[in-house]
Protein backbone atom coordinates (compact mmCIF):
# COMPACT_ATOMS: atom_id res chain seq x y z
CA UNK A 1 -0.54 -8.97 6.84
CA UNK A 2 3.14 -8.53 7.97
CA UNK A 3 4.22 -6.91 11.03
CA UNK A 4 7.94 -6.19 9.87
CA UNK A 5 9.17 -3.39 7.60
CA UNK A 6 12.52 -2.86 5.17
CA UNK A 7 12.18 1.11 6.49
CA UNK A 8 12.21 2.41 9.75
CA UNK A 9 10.69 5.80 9.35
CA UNK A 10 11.06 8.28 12.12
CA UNK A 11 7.08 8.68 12.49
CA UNK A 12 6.38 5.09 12.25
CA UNK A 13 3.52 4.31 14.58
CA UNK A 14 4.65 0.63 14.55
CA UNK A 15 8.18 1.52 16.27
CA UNK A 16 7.82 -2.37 17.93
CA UNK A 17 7.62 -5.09 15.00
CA UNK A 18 7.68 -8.67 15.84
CA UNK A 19 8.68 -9.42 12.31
CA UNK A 20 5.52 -12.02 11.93
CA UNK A 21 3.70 -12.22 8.86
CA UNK A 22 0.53 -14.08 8.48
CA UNK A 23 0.06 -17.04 7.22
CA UNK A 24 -1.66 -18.03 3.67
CA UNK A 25 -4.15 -20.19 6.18
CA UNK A 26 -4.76 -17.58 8.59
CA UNK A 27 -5.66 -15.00 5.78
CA UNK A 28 -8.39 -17.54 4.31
CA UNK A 29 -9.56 -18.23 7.72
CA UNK A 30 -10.23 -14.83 7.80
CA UNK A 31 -11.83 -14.02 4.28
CA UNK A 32 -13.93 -16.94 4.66
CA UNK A 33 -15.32 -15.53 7.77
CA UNK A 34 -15.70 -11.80 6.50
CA UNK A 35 -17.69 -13.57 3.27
CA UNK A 36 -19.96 -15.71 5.35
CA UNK A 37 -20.61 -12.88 8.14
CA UNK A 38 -21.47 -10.33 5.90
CA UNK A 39 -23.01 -11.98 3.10
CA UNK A 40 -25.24 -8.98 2.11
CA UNK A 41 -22.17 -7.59 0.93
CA UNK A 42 -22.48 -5.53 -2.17
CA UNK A 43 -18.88 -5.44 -2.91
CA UNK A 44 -15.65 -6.27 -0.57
CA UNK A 45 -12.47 -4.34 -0.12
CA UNK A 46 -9.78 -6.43 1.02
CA UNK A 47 -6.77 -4.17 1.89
CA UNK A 48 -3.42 -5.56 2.64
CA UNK A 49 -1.83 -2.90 4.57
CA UNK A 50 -1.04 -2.77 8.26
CA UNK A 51 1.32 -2.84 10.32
CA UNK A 52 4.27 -3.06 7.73
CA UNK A 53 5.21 -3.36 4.36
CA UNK A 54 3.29 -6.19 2.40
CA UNK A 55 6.21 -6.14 -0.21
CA UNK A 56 8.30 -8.22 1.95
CA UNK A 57 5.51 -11.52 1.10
CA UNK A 58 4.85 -10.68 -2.63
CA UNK A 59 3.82 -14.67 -2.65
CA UNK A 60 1.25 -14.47 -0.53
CA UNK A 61 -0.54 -11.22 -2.10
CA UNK A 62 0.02 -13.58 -5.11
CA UNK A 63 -2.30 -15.96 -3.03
CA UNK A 64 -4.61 -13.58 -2.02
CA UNK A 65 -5.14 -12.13 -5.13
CA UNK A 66 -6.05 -14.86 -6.82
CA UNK A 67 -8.02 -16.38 -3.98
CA UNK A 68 -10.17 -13.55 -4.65
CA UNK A 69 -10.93 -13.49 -8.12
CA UNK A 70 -12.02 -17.40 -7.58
CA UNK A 71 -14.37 -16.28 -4.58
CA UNK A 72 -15.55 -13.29 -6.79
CA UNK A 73 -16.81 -15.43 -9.54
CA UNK A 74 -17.93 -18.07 -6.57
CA UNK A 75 -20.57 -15.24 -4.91
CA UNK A 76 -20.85 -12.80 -7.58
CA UNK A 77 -19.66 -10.27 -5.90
CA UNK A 78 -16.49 -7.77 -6.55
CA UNK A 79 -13.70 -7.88 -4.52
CA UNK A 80 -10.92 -4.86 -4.88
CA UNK A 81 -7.64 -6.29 -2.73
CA UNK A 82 -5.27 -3.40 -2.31
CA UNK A 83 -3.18 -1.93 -0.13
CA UNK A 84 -0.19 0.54 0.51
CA UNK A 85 3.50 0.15 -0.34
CA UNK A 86 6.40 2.35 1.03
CA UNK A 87 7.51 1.87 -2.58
CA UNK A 88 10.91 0.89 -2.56
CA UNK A 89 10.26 -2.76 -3.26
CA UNK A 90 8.14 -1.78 -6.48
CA UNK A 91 10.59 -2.96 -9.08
CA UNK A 92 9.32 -2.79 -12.97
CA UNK A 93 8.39 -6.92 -12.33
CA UNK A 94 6.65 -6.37 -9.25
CA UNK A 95 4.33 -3.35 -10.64
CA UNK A 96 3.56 -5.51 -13.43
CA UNK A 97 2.56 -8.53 -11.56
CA UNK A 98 0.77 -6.05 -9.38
CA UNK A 99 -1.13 -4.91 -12.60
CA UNK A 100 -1.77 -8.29 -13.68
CA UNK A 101 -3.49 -9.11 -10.63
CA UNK A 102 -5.42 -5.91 -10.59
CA UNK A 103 -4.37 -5.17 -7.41
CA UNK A 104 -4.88 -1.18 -6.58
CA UNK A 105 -2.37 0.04 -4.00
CA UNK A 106 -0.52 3.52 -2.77
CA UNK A 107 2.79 4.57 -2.67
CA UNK A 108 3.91 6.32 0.23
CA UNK A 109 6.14 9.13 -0.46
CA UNK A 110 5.56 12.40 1.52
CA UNK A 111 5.05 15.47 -0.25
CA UNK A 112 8.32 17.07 -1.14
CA UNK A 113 12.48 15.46 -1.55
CA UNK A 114 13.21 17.36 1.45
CA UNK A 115 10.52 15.81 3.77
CA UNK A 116 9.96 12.44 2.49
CA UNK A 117 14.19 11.97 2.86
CA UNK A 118 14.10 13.29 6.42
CA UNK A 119 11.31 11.09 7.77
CA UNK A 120 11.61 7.85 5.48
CA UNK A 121 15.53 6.64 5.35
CA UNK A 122 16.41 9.23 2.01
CA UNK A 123 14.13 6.94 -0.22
CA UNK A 124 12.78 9.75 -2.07
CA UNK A 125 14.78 9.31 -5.37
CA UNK A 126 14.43 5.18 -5.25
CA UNK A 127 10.35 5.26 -4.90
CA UNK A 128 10.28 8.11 -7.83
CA UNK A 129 12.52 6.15 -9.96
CA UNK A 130 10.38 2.81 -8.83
CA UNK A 131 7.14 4.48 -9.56
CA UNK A 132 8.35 6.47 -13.08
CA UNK A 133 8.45 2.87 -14.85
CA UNK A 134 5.25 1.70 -13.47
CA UNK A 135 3.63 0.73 -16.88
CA UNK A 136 -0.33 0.91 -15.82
CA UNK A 137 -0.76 3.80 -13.41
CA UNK A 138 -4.24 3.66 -12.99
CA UNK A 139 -4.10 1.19 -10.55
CA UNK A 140 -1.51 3.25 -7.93
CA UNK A 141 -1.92 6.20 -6.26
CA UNK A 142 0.52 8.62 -3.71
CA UNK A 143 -0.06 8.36 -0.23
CA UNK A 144 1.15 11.53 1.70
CA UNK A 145 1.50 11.92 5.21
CA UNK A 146 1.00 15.37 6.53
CA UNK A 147 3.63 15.29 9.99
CA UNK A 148 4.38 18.83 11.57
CA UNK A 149 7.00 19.49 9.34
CA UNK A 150 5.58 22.29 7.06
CA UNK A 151 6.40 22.40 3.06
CA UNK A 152 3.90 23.66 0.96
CA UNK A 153 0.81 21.16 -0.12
CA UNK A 154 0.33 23.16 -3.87
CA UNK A 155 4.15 22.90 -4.49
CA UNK A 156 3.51 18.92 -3.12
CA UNK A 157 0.28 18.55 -5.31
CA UNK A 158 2.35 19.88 -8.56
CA UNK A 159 4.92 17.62 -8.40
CA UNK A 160 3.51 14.44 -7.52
CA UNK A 161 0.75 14.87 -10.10
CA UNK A 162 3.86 14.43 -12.21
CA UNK A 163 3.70 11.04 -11.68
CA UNK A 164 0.24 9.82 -9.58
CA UNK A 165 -2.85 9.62 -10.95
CA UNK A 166 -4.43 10.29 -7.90
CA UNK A 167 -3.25 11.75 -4.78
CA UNK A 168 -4.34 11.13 -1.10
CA UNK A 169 -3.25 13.15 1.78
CA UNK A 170 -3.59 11.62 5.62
CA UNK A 171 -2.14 13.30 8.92
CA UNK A 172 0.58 10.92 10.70
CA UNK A 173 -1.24 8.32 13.29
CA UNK A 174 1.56 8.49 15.48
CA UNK A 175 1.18 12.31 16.53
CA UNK A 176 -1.40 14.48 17.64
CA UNK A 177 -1.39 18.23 15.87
C-alpha cells in the first residue's frame, strides 16, 4: 500500500523507498480482480502491510475499509482487512477509528526497551504509551521481530502480555541466522 516509512529501522528490508503510495483506484482494481479470480473464496484477508507504514494514508484504509464491508454484504462473504503498524502513528483517534472499522492490525515493537530502541529510532516508550490507551484491544496484536540480538523471549513474553492480547513472533526478512 505505501512504499515510504516515518522510521528508518536499522533491519529494515525496504532500505530503498520510493515514497509512492497506491492509489484508491489501483487498490479496487486490485480487489475487484482478487474477488472475481477467486470467487470460491470462503472468506478474504485483505492485509495492508508492505513495504512501509500504512499509517502515513489513514484515508485510504478509511476507503478500503469500507469498500469492504459493501463488497462483503455484495458476495456474502467475510472480508478481515488488516495489517501491521510500527505504532507510532496510533494516536487514541486513530485506534478508535481503527476499531470502528474493525480493522485487526499489529504493532511492531520488538521484544524488550533495550532492543526495540536500538533497532527502531528509540520508539519504544511512544508505541507503549500509543498502545496503553488503545480502548478495544482485541482487535491489535504485538508483532516481534527476532534479529540476532539476543534478550530473553520469557522476559519479552511477560511484559508485552502486559499490554497485547496476542503476541506473534517472526525472524527479521532482511538477515539470514
Amino acid at each position: 500500500m505505501a512504499d515510504s516509512c516515518n522510521l528508518n529501522c536499522t533491519y529494515c528490508f525496504n532500505k530503498n523507498k520510493s515514497g509512492e503510495m497506491l492509489s484508491k483506484e489501483e487498490v479496487f482494481d486490485f480487489l475487484n480482480t482478487m474477488f472475481d479470480t477467486f470467487k470460491d473464496g470462503k472468506k478474504y484477508y485483505v492485509d495492508l502491510s508492505g513495504k512501509g507504514e500504512p499509517l502515513l494514508n489513514l484515508p485510504l484504509i478509511e476507503d478500503i475499509s469500507n469498500y469492504c464491508a459493501k463488497k462483503e454484504k455484495e458476495i456474502g462473504k467475510d472480508i478481515v482487512v488488516r495489517f501491521v503498524t510500527n505504532g507510532v502513528l496510533l494516536t487514541k483517534n486513530v485506534s478508535d477509528k481503527l476499531h470502528e472499522l474493525k480493522i485487526l492490525y499489529g504493532v511492531s515493537i520488538d521484544g524488550v526497551k533495550k532492543v526495540h530502541d536500538e533497532l527502531r529510532n528509540k520508539t519504544y516508550d511512544l508505541v507503549k504509551e500509543n498502545v496503553n490507551q488503545i480502548a478495544h484491544k482485541e482487535f491489535v496484536g504485538a508483532a516481534c521481530t527476532l534479529t540476532n540480538e539476543v534478550f530473553s523471549l520469557k522476559e519479552s513474553l511477560v511484559e508485552l502480555a502486559k499490554h497485547f492480547k496476542t503476541i506473534s513472533y517472526k525472524f527479521d526478512r532482511s538477515k539470514s541466522f
